[in-house]
C-alpha atoms as a PDB file:
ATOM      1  CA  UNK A   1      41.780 134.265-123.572  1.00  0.00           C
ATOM      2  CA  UNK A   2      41.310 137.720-122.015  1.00  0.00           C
ATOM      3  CA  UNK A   3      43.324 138.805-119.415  1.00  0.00           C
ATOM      4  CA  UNK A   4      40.386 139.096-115.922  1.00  0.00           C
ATOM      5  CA  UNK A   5      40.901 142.444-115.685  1.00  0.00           C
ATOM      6  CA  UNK A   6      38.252 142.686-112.760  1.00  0.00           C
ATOM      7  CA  UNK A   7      40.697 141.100-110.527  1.00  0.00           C
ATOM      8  CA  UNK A   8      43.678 143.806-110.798  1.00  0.00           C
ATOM      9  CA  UNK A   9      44.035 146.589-108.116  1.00  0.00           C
ATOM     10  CA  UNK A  10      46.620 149.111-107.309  1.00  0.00           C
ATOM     11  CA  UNK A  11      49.231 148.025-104.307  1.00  0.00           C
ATOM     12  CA  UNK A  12      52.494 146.293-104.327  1.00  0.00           C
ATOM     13  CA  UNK A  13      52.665 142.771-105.619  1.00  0.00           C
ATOM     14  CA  UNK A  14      53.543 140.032-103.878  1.00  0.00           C
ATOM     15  CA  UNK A  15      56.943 138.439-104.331  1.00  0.00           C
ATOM     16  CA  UNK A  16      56.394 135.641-106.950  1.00  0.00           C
ATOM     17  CA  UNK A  17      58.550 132.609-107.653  1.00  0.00           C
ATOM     18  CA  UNK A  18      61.289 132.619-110.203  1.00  0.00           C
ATOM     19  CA  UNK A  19      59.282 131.264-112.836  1.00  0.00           C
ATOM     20  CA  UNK A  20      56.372 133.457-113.039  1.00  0.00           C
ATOM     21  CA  UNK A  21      56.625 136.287-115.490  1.00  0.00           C
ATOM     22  CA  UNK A  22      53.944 138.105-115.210  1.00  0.00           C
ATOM     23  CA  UNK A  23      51.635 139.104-112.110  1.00  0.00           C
ATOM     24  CA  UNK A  24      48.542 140.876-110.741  1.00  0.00           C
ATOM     25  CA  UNK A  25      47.259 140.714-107.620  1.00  0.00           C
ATOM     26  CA  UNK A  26      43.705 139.657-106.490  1.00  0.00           C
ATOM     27  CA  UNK A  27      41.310 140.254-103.438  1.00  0.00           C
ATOM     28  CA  UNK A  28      42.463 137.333-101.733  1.00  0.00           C
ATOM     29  CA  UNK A  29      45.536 138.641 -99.576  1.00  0.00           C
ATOM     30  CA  UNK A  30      49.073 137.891-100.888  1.00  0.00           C
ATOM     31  CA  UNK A  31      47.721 135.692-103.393  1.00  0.00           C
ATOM     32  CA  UNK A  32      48.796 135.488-107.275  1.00  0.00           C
ATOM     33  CA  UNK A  33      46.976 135.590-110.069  1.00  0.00           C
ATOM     34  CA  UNK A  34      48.838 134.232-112.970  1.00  0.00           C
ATOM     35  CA  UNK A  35      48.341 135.835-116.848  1.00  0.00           C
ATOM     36  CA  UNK A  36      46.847 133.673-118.928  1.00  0.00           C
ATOM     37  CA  UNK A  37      48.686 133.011-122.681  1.00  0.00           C
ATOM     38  CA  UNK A  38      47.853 130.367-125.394  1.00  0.00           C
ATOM     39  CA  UNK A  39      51.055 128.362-125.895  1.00  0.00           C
ATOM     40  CA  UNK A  40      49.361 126.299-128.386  1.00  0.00           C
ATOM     41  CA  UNK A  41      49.938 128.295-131.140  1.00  0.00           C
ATOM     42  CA  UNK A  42      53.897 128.406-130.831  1.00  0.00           C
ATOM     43  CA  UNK A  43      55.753 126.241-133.196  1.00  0.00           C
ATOM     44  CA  UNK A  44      57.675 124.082-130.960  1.00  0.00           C
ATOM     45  CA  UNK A  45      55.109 124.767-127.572  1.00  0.00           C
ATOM     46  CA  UNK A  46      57.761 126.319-125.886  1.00  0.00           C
ATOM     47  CA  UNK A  47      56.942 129.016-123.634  1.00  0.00           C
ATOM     48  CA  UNK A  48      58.181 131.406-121.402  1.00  0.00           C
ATOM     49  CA  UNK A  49      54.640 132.408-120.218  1.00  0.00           C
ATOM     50  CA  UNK A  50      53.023 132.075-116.283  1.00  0.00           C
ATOM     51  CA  UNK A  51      52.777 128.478-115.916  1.00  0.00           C
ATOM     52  CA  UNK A  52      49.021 128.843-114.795  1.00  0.00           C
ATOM     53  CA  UNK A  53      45.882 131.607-114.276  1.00  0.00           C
ATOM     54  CA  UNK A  54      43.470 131.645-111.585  1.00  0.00           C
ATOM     55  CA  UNK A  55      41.210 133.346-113.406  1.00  0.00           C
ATOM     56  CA  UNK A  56      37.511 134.945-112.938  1.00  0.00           C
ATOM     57  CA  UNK A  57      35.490 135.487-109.040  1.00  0.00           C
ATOM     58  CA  UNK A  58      36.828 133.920-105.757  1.00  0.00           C
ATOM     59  CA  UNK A  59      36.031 132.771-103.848  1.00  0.00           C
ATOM     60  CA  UNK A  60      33.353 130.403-105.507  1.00  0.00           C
ATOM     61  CA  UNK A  61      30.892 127.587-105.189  1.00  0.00           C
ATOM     62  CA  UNK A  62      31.896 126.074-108.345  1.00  0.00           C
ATOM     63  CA  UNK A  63      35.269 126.188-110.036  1.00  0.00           C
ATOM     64  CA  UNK A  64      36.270 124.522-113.476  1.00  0.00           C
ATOM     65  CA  UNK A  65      39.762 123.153-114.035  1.00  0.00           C
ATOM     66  CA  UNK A  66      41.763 122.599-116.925  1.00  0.00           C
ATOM     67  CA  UNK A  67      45.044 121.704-115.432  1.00  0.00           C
ATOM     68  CA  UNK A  68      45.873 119.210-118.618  1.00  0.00           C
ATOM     69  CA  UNK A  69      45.099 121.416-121.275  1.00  0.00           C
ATOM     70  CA  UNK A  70      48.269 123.380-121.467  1.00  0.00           C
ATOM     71  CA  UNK A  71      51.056 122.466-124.447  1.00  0.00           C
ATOM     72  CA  UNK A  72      53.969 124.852-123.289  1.00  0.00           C
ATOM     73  CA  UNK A  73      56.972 123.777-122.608  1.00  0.00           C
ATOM     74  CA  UNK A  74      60.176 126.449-121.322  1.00  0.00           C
ATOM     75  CA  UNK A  75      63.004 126.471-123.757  1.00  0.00           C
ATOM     76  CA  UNK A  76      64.962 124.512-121.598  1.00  0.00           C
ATOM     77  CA  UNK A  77      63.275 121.496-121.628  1.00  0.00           C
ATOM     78  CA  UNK A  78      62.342 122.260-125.061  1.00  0.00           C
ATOM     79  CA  UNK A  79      65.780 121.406-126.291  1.00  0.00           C
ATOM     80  CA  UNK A  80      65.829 118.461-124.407  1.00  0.00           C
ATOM     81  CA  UNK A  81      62.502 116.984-125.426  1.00  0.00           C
ATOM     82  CA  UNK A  82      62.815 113.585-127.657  1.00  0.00           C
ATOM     83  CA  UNK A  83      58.938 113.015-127.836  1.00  0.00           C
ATOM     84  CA  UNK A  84      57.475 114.542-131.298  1.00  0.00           C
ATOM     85  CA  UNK A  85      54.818 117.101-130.679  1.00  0.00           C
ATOM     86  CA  UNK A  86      52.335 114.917-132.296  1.00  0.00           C
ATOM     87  CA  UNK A  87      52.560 112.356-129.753  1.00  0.00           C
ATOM     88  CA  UNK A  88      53.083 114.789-127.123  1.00  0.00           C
ATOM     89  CA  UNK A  89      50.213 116.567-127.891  1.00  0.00           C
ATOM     90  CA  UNK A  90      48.055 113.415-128.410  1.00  0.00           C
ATOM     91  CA  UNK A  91      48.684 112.650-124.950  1.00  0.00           C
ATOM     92  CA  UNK A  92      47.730 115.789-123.916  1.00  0.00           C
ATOM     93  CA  UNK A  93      44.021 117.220-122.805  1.00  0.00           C
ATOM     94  CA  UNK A  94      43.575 119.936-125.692  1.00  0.00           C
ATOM     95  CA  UNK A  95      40.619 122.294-126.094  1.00  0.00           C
ATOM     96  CA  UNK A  96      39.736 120.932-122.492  1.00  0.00           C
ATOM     97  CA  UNK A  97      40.218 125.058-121.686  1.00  0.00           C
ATOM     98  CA  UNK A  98      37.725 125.523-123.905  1.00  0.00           C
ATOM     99  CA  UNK A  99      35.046 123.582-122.567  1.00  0.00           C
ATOM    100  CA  UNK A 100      35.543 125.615-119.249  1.00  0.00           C
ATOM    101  CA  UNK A 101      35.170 129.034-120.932  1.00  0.00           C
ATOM    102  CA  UNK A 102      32.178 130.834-119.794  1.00  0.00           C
ATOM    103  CA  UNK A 103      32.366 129.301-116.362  1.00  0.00           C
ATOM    104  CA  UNK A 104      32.594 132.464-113.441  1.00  0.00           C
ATOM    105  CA  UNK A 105      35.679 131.111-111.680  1.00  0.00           C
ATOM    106  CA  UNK A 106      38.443 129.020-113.609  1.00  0.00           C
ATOM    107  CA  UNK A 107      41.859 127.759-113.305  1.00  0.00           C
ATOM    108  CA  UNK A 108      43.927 127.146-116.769  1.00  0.00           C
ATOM    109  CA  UNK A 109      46.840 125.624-116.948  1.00  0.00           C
ATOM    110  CA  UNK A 110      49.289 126.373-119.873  1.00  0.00           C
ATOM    111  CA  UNK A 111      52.896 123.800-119.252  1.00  0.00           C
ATOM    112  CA  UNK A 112      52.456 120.623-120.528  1.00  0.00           C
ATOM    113  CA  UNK A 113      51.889 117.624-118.668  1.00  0.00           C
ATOM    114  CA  UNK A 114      55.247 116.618-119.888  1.00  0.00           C
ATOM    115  CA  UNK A 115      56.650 119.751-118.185  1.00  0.00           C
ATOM    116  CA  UNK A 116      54.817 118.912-114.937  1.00  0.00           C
ATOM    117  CA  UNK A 117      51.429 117.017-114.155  1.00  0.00           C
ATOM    118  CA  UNK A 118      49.518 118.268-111.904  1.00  0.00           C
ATOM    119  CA  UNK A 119      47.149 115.622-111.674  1.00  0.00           C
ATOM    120  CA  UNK A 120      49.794 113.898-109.971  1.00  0.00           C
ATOM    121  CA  UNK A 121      51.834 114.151-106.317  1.00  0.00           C
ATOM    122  CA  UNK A 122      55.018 116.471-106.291  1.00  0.00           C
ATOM    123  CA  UNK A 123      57.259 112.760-106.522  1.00  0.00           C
ATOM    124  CA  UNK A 124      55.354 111.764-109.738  1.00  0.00           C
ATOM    125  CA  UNK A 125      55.057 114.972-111.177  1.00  0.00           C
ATOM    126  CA  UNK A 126      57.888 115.172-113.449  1.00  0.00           C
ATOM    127  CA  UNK A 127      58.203 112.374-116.086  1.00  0.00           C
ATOM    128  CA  UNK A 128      62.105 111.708-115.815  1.00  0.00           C
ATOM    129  CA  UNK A 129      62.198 108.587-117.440  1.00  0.00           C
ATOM    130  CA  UNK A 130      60.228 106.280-119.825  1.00  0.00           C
ATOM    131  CA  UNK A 131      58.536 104.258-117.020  1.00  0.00           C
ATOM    132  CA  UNK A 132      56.936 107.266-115.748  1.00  0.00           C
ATOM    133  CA  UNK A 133      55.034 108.011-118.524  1.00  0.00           C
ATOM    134  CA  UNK A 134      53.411 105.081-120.410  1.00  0.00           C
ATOM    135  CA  UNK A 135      57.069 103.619-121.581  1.00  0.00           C
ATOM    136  CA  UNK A 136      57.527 106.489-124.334  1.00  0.00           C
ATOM    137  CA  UNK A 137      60.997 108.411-124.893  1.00  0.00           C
ATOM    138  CA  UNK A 138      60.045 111.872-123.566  1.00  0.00           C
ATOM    139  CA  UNK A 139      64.021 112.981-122.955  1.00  0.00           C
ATOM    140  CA  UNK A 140      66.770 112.780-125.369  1.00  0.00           C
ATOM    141  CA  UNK A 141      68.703 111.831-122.286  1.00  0.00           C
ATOM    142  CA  UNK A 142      67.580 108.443-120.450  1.00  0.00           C
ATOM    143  CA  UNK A 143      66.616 110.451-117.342  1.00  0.00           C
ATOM    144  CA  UNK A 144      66.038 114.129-117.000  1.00  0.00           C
ATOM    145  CA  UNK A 145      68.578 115.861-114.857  1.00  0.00           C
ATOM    146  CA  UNK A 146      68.200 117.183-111.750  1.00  0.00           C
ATOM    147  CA  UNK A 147      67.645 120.456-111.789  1.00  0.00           C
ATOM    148  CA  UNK A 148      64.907 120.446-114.482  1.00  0.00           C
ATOM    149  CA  UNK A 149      63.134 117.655-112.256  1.00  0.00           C
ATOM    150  CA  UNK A 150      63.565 120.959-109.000  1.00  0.00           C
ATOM    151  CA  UNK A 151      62.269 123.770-111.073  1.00  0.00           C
ATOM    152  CA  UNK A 152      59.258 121.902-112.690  1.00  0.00           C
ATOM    153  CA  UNK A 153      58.451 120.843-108.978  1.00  0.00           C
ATOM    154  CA  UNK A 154      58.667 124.515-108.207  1.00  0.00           C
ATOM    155  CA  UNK A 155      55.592 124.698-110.113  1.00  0.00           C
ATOM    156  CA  UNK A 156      53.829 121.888-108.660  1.00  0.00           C
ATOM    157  CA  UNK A 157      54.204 123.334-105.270  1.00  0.00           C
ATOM    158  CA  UNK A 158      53.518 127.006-106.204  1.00  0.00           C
ATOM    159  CA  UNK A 159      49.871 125.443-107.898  1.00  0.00           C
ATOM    160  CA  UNK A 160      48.951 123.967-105.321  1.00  0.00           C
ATOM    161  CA  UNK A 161      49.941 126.528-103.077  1.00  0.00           C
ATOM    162  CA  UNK A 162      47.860 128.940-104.599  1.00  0.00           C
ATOM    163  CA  UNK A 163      44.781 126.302-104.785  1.00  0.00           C
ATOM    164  CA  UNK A 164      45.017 126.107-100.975  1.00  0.00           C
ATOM    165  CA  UNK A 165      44.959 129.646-100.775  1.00  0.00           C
ATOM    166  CA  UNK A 166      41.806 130.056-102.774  1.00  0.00           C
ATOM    167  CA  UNK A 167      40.013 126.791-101.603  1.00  0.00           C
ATOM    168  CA  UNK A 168      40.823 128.298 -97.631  1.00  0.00           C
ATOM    169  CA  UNK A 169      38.800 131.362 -98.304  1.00  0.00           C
ATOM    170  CA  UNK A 170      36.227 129.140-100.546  1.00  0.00           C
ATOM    171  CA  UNK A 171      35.607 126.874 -97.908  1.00  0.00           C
ATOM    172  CA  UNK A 172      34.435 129.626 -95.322  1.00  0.00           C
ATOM    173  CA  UNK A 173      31.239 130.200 -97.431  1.00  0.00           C
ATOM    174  CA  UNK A 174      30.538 126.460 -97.179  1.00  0.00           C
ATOM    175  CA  UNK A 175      30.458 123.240 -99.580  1.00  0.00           C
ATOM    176  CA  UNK A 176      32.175 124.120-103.107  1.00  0.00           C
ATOM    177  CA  UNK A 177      32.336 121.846-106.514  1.00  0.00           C
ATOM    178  CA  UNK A 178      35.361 121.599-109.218  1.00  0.00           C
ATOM    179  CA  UNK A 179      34.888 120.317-111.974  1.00  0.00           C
ATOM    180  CA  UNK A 180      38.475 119.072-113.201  1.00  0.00           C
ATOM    181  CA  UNK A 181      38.110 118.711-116.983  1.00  0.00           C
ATOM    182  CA  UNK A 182      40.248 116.271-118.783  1.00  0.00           C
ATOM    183  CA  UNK A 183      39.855 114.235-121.657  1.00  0.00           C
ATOM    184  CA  UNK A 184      40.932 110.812-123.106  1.00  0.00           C
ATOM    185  CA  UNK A 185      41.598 109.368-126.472  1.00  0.00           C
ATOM    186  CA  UNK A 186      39.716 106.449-128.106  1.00  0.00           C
ATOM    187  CA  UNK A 187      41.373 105.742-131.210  1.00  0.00           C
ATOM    188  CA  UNK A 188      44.670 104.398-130.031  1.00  0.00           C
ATOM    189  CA  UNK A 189      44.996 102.001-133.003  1.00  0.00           C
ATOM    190  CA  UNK A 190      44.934 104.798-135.336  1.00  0.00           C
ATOM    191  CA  UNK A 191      43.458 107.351-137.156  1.00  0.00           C
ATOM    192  CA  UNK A 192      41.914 104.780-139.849  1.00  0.00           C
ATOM    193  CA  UNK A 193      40.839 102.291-137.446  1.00  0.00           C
ATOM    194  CA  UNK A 194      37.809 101.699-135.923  1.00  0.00           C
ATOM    195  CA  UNK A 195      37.347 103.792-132.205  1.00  0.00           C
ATOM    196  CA  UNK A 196      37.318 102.014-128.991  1.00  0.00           C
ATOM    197  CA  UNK A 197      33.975 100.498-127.923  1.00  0.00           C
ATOM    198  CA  UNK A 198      31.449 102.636-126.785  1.00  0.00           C
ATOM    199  CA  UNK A 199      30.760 100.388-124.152  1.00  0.00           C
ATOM    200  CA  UNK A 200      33.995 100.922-122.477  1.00  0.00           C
ATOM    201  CA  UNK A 201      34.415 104.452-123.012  1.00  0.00           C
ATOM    202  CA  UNK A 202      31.761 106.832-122.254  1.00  0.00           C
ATOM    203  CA  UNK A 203      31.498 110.258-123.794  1.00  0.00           C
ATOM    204  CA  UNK A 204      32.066 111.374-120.514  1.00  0.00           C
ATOM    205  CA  UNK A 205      33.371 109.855-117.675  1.00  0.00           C
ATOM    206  CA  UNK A 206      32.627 111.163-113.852  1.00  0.00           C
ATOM    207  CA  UNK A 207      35.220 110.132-112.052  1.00  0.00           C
ATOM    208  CA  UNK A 208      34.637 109.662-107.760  1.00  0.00           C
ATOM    209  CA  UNK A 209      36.781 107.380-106.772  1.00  0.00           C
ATOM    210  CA  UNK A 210      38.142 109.600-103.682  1.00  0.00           C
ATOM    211  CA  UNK A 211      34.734 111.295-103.148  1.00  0.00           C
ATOM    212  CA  UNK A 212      32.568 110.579 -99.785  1.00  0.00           C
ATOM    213  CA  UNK A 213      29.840 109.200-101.927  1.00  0.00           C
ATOM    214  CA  UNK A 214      27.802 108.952 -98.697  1.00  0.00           C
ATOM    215  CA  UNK A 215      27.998 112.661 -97.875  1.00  0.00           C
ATOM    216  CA  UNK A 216      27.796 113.743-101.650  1.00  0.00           C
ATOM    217  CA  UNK A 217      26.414 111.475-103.176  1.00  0.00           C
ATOM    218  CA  UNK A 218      23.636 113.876-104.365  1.00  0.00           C
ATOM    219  CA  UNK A 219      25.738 116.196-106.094  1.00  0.00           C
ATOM    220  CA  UNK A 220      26.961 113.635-108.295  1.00  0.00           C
ATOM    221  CA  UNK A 221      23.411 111.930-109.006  1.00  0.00           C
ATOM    222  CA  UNK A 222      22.145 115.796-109.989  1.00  0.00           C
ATOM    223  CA  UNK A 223      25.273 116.606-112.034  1.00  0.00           C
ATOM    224  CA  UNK A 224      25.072 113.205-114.424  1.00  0.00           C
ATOM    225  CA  UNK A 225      21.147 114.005-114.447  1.00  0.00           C
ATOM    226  CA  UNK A 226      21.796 117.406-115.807  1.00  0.00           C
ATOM    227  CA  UNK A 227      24.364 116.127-118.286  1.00  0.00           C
ATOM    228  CA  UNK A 228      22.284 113.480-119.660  1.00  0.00           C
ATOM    229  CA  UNK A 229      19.445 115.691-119.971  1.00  0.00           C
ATOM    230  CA  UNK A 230      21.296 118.499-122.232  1.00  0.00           C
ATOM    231  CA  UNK A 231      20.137 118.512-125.946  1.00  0.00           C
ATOM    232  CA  UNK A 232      23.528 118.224-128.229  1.00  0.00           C
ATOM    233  CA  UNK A 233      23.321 118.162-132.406  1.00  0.00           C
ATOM    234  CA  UNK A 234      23.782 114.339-131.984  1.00  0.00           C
ATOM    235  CA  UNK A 235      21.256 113.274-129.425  1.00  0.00           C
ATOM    236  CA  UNK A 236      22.203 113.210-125.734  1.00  0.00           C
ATOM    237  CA  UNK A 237      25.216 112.813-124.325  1.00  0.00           C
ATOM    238  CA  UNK A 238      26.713 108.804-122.532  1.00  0.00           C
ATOM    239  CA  UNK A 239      27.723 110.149-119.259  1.00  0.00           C
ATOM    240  CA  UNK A 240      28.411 107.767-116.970  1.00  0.00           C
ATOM    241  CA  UNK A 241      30.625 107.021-113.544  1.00  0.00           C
ATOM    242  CA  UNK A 242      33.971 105.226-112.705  1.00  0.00           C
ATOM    243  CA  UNK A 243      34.004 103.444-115.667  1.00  0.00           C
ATOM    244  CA  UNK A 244      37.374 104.114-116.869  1.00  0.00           C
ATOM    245  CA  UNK A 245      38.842 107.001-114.491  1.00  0.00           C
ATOM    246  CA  UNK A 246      37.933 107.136-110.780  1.00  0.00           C
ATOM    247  CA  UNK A 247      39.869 110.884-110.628  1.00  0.00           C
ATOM    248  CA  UNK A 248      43.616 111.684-110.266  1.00  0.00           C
ATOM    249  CA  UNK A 249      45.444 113.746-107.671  1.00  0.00           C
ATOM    250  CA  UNK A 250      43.639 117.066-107.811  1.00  0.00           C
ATOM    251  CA  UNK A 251      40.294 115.278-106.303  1.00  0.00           C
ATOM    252  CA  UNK A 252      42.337 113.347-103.692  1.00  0.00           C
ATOM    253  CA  UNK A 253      43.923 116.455-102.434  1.00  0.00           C
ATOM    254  CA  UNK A 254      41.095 118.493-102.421  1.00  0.00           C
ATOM    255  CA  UNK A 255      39.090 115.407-100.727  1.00  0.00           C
ATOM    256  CA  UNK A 256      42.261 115.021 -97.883  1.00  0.00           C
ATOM    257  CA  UNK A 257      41.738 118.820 -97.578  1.00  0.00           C
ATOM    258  CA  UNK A 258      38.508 119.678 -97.346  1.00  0.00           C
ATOM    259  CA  UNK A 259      36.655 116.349 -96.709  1.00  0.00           C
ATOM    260  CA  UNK A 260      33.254 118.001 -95.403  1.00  0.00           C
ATOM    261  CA  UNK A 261      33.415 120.864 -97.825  1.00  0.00           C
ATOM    262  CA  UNK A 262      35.339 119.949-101.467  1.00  0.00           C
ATOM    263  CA  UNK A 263      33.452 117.858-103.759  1.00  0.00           C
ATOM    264  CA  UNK A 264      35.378 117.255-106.532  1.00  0.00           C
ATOM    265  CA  UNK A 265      33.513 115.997-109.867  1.00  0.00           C
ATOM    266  CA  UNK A 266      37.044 114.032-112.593  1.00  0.00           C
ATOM    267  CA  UNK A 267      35.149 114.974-115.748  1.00  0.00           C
ATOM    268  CA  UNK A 268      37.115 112.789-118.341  1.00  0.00           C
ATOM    269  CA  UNK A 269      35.631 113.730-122.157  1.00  0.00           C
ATOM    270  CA  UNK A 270      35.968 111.246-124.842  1.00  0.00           C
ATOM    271  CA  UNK A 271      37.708 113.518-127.751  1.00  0.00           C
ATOM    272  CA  UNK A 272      35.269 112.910-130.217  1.00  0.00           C
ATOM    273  CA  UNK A 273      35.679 116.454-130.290  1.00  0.00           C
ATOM    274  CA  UNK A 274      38.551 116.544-132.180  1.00  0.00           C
ATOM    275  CA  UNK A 275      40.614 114.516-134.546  1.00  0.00           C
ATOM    276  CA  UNK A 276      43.306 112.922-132.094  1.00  0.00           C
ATOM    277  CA  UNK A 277      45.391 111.943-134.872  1.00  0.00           C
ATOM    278  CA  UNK A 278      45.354 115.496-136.354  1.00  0.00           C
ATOM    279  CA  UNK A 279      45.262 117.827-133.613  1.00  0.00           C
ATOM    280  CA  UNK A 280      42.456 119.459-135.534  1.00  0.00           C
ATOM    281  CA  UNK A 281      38.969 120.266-133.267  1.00  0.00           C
ATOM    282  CA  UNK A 282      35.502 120.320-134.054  1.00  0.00           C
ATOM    283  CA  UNK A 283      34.398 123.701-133.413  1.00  0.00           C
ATOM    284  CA  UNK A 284      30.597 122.954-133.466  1.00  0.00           C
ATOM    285  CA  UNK A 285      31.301 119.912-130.953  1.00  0.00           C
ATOM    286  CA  UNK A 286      33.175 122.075-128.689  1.00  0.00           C
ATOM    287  CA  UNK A 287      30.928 124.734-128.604  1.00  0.00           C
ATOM    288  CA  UNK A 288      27.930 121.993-127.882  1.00  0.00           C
ATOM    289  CA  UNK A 289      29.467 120.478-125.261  1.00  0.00           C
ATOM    290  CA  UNK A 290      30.745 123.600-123.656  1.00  0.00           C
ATOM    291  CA  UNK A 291      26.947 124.873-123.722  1.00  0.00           C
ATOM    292  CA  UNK A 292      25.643 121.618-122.291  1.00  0.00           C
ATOM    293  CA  UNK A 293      28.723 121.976-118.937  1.00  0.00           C
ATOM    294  CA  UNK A 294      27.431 125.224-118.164  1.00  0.00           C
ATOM    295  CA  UNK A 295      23.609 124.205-118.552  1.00  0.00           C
ATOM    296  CA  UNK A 296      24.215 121.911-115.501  1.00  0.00           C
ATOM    297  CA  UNK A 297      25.487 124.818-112.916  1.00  0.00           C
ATOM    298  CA  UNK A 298      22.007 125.573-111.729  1.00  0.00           C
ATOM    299  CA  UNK A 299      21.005 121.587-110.783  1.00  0.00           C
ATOM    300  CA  UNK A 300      24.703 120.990-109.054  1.00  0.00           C
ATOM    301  CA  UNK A 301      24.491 123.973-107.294  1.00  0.00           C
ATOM    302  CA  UNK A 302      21.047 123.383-105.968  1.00  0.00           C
ATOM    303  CA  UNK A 303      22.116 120.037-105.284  1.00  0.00           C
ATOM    304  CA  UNK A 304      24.654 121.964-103.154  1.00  0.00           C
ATOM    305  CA  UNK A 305      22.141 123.666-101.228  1.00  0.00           C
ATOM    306  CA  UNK A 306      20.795 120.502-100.074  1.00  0.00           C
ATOM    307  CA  UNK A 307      23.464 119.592 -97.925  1.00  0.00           C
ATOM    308  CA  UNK A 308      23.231 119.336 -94.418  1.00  0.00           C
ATOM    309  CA  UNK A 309      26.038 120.613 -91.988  1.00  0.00           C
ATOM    310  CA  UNK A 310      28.669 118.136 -91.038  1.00  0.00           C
END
């Protein structure tokens, strides 16, 4: 992904955390913007990479997320992972980055979820033990230690540090959307057996749960509108809402935050754009579905401009 070169200028550079390892700084005052680097590729995911980018023009009226998509993992907890990268990636959101490329303002994530989730609070960010993250083995240990459990916090904090920062300076221009990509698997029983109903499991799921659906209600209606109206090689895409993910912690926050200017918009995809199993992606279904997100900026934002004042 190419390093948003429009973004640098001369000056000093702020002081940065530990953990980030490469820098450039951005018009918003004292804020970071972190290098973007595709872990995926590494043989064991390890990285040693900027946890995360804020990438593209801020402050914006619509922002796409991919805080799931990252597969990194710092050679510390590297050596301590027990989880097989197969599993660990199938739990993973990959290629979600991809579906956000093209948008003007973006945030990528590249640590794994099993380094830190950022879809959850700073307490339930780190999976120390199998309990905290759907009964699987993810430490060779029973519990990670301590100090691994404090620096991938560090990260947690700095993110949404930074996401403050930016959402501060978005929020003086007015209402702003996100749309936090994710995705979800739906062939659990195997690679040979048949995929979850379709009834149950959307191709995409809008997730609201922590929206005020009475103040932006609108924005939702013209987002699944413009969705469902997109022409894809294989019809039209099954978007529907709150059918099997209402949105995780990035909505609530930004809801607590900003609760008369962030709308937040949990866009779960159904990876039918990849083999789960494999790893492997559909190119062509990526690319479709990427084309058919960006087709429905112009309908959410005008949705946007509908909004009254609080």
């Amino acid at each position: 992904m190419p390093t948003p070169m429009a973004l640098m200028k001369p000056g000093p550079q702020p002081t940065a955390p530990s953990f980030i390892t490469t820098i450039i700084t951005d018009p918003i005052p004292g804020s970071v913007v972190l290098l973007h680097q595709n872990a995926f590729t590494t043989s064991r995911g390890t990285t040693s990479s900027a946890p995360f980018e804020f990438a593209g023009t801020w402050p914006a009226r619509l922002i796409a997320t991919a805080i799931h998509a990252g597969h990194g993992l710092r050679p510390e907890l590297a050596e301590l992972i027990a989880l097989p990268e197969a599993d660990r990636l199938r739990e993973e959101d990959p290629f979600t980055d991809r579906l956000i490329d093209g948008f003007d303002t973006r945030v990528y994530v590249d640590r794994s979820r099993f380094e830190v989730d950022l879809n959850r609070d700073a307490d339930g960010a780190v999976y120390r033990s199998p309990a905290e993250a759907w009964d699987l083995k993810v430490w060779h240990d029973t519990e990670l230690d301590a100090a691994n459990v404090a620096a991938s916090r560090e990260i947690h904090t700095a993110f949404y540090d930074e996401l403050r920062a930016r959402l501060d300076e978005c929020a003086k221009h007015g209402p702003f959307v996100i749309y936090d990509v994710h995705s979800y698997n739906h062939r659990r029983d195997g690679a040979d057996r048949p995929a979850a109903p379709e009834a149950d499991n959307p191709e995409v799921n809008v997730g609201t749960g922590s929206l005020n659906s009475e103040r932006f209600g609108g924005i939702v209606t013209a987002f699944i509108g413009a969705l469902q109206a997109q022409r894809v090689p294989w019809g039209t895409l099954d978007v529907r809402e709150n059918v099997r993910f209402f949105g995780g912690h990035l909505a609530q926050w930004v809801h607590e935050n900003y609760p008369e200017t962030g709308i937040v918009l949990a866009l779960e995809f159904k990876k039918t754009f990849m083999d789960e199993w494999s790893g492997i992606p559909d190119e062509a279904h990526l690319r479709a579905l990427n084309a058919a997100l960006r087709e429905t900026v112009p309908a959410t934002l005008a949705a946007l401009d509908k909004l009254e004042a609080p």
